[in-house]
Protein backbone atom coordinates (compact mmCIF):
# COMPACT_ATOMS: atom_id res chain seq x y z
CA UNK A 1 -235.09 71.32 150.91
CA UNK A 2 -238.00 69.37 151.51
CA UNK A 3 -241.12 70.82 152.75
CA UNK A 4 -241.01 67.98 155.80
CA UNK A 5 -237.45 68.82 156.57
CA UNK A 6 -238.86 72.27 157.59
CA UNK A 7 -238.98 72.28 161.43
CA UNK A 8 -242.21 73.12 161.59
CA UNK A 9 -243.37 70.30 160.11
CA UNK A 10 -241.24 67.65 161.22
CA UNK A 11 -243.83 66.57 164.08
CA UNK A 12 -246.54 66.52 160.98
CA UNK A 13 -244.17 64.28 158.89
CA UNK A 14 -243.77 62.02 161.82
CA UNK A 15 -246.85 61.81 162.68
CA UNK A 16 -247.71 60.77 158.71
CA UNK A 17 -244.58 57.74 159.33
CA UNK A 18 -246.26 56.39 162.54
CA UNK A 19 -250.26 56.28 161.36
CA UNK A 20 -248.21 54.44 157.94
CA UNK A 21 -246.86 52.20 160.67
CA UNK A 22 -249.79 51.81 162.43
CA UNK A 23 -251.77 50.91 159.43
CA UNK A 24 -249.38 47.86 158.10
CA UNK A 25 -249.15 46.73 161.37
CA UNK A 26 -252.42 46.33 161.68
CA UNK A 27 -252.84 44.60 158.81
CA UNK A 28 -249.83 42.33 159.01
CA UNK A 29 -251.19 41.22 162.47
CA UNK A 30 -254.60 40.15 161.18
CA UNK A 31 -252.48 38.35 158.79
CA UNK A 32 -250.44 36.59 160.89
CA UNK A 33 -253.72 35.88 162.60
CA UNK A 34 -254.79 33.90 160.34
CA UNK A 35 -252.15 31.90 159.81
CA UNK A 36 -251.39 31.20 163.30
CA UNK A 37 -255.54 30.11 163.12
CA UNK A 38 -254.44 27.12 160.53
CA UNK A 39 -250.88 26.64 161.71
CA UNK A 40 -252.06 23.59 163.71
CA UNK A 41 -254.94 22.09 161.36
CA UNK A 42 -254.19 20.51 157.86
CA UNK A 43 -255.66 23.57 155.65
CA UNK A 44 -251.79 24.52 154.62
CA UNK A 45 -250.66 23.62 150.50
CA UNK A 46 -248.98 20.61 150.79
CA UNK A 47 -246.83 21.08 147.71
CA UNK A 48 -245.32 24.68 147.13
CA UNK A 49 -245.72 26.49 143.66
CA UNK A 50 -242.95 25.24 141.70
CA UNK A 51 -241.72 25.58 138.03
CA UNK A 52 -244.03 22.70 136.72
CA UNK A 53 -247.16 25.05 137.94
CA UNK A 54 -249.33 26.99 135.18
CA UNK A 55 -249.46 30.79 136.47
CA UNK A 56 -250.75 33.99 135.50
CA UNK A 57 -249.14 37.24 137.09
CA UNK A 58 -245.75 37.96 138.50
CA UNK A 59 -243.27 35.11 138.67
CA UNK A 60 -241.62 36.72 141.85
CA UNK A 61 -244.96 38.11 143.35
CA UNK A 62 -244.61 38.58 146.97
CA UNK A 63 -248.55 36.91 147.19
CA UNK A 64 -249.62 34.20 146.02
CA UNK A 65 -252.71 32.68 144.57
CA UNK A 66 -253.56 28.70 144.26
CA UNK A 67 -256.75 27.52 143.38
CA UNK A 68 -258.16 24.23 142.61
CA UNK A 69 -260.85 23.90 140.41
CA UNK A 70 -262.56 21.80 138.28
CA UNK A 71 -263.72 23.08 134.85
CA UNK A 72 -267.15 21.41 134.70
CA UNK A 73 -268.28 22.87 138.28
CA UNK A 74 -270.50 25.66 137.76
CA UNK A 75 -269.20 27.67 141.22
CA UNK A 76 -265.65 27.62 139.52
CA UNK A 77 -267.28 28.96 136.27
CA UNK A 78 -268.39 31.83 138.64
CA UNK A 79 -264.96 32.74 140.63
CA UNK A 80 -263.61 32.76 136.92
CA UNK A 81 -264.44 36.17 136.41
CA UNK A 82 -263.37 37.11 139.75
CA UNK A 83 -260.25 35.80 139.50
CA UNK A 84 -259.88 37.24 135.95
CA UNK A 85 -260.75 40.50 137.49
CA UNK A 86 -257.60 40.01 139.89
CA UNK A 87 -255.26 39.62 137.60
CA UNK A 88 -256.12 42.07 135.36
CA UNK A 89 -256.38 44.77 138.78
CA UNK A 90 -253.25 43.40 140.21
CA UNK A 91 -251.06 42.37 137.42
CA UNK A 92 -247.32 41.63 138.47
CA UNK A 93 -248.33 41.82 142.10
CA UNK A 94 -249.93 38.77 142.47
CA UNK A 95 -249.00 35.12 140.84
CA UNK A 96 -252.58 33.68 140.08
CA UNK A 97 -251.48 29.31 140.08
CA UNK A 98 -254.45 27.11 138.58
CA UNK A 99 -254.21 23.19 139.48
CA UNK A 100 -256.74 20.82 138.54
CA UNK A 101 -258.66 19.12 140.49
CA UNK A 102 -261.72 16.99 138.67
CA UNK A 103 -264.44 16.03 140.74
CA UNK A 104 -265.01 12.79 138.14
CA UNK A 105 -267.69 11.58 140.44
CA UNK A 106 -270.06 14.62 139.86
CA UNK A 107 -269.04 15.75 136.71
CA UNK A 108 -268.64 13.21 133.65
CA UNK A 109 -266.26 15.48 131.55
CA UNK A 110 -264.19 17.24 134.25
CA UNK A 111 -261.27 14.88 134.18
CA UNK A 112 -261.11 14.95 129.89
CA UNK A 113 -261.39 18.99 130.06
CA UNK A 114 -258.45 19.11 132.42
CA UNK A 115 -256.44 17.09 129.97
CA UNK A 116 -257.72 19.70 127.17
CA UNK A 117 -255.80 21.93 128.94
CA UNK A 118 -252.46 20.41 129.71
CA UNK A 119 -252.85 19.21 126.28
CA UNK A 120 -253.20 22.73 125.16
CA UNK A 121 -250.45 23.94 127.48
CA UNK A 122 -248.11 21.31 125.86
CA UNK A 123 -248.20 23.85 122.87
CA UNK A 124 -247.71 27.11 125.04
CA UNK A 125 -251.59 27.92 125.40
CA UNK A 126 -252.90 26.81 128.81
CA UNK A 127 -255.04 29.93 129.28
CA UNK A 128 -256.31 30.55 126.04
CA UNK A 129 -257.68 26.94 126.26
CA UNK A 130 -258.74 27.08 130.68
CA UNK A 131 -260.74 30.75 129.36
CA UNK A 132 -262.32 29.16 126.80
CA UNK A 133 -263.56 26.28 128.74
CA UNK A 134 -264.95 28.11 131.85
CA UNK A 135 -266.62 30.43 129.05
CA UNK A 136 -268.12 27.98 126.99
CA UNK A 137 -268.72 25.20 129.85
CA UNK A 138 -272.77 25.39 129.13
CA UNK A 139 -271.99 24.05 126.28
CA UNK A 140 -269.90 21.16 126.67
CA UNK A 141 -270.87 20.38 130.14
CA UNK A 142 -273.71 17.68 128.95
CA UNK A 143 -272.42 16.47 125.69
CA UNK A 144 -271.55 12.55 126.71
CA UNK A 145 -268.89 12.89 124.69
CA UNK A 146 -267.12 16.81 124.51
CA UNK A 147 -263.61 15.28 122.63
CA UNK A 148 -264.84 17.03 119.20
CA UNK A 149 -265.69 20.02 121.00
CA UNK A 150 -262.63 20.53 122.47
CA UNK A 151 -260.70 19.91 119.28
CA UNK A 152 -262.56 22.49 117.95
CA UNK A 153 -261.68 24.64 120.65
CA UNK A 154 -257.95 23.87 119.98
CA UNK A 155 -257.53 25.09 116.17
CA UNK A 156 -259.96 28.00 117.06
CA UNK A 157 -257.21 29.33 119.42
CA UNK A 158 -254.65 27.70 117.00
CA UNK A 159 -252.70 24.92 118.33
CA UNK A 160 -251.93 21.85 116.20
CA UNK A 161 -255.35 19.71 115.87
CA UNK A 162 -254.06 16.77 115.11
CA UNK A 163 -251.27 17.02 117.99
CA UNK A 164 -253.76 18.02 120.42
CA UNK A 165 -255.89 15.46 119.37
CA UNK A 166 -253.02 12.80 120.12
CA UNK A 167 -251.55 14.53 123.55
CA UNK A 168 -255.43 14.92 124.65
CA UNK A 169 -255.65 11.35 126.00
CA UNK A 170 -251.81 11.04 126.65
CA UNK A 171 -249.97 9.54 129.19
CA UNK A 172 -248.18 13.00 130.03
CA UNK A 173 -251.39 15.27 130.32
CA UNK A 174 -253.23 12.21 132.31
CA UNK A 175 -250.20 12.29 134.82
CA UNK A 176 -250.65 16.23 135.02
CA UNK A 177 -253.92 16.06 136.23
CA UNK A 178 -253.31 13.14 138.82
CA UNK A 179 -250.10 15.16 140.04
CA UNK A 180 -252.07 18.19 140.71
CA UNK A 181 -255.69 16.10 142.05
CA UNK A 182 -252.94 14.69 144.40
CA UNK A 183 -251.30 17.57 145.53
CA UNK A 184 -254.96 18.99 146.28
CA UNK A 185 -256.14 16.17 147.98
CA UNK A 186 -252.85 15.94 150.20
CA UNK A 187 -253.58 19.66 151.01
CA UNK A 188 -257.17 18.40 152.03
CA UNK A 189 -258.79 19.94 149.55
CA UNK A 190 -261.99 18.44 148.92
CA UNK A 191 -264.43 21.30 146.95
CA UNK A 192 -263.92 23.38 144.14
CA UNK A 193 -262.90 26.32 144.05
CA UNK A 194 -260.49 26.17 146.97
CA UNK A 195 -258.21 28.95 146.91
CA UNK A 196 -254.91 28.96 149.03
CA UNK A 197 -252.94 32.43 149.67
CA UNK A 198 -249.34 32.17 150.27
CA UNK A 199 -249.84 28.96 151.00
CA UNK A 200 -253.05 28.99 153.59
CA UNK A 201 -255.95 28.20 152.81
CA UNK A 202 -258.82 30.71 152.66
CA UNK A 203 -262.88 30.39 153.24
CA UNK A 204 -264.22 31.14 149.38
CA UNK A 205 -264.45 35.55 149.53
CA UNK A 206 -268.42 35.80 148.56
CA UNK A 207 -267.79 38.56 146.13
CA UNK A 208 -264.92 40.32 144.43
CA UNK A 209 -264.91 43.23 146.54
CA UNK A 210 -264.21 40.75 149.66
CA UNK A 211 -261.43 38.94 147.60
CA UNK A 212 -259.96 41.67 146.27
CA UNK A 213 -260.10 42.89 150.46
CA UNK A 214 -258.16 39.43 151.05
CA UNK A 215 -255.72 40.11 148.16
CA UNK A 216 -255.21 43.98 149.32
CA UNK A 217 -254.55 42.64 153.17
CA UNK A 218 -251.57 39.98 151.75
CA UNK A 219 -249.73 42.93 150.02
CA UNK A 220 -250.00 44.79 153.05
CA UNK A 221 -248.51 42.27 154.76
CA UNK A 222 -245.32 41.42 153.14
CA UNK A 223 -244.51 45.70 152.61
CA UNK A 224 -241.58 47.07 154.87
CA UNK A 225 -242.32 50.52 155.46
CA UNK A 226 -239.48 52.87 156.72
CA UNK A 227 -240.70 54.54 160.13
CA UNK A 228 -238.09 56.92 160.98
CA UNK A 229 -238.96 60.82 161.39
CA UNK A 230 -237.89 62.77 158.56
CA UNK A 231 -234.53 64.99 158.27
CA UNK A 232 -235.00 68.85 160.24
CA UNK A 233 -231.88 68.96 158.60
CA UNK A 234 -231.08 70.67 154.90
């Protein structure tokens, strides 16, 4: 026999069930708040997450994560550890998706690191090689030339040099990238980072307590929680 099947504290347990309701309703209403704020303007992902999408996280996460970024822009080199920090809170919770999108008109090597790492992924190690970019992007950022740099990168995290080498300026990595710079820029993306949850796009949290607020009020959102009193009865 449960202690809240005890008559005396049924109201107590009910009580407990309603300020639980209370609390995700709340939440899921400032949720659907904001997507009933973009539901008429064009800040919604214009292609869903799909199977060709690199992801960290939970492939059946009930939140989602998209970000476009661009691995030469120093305020993505700054929301990498943030994001980093999410996935290594949340885990399976959330699905973290990273698409490219080079800004080739302010940054000289953007569109070649991108290719490093769909060339990388072509050899199972997208993230080794997108970490060790945004950690080492002082140091490629101004070379006018990084392809040596990144080849090095590749056999330090041990893919095939010599493949990498070849796929780097492929035809299948350079379609990659344009796939992904056009889904952005048909989702009106036009900065990096821009960050999408479930599919709506989000102002840039200034901080990882705010994102990992923003993160926390998602979950929230899509929990069912069972609001009937408990059993007075054995």
């Amino acid at each position: 026999m449960s202690i809240f099947s005890h008559p005396l504290f049924a109201p107590i347990g009910r009580m407990i069930a309603v300020l639980a309701a209370i609390v995700v309703f709340i939440a899921f209403m400032i949720w659907i708040g904001n997507i009933q704020d973009h539901a008429n303007d064009p800040q919604k992902l214009s292609v869903d997450v799909n199977a060709s999408d690199w992801f960290e996280g939970g492939s059946d996460a009930s939140v989602t994560l998209v970000e476009y970024s661009d691995f030469q822009c120093p305020a993505c080199g700054i929301y990498y550890s943030m994001v980093k920090s999410l996935h290594e809170s949340f885990g399976d919770q959330v699905k973290i998706v990273y698409r490219n999108f080079p800004l080739t008109s302010l940054h000289n090597n953007a569109q070649l690191a991108a290719q490093a790492a769909e060339a990388s992924g072509l050899q199972g190690k997208f993230f080794e090689m997108h970490d060790l970019l945004f950690e080492e992007q002082a140091n490629w950022s101004e070379l006018s030339d990084p392809t040596e740099t990144f080849v090095s990168y590749a056999t330090s995290i041990g893919l095939d040099g010599e493949k990498f080498r070849s796929d780097l300026t492929g035809d299948i990595v350079k379609q990659t990238v344009s796939e992904d710079l056009q889904s952005g820029e048909s989702s009106n993306v036009s900065g990096t980072p821009t960050f999408f949850i479930n599919g709506f796009e989000i102002d840039n949290p200034q901080g990882l307590g705010p994102f990992t607020d923003a993160i926390n009020a998602a979950l929230l959102s899509t929990v069912t929680v069972d609001t009937s009193a408990p059993s007075t009865t054995n």
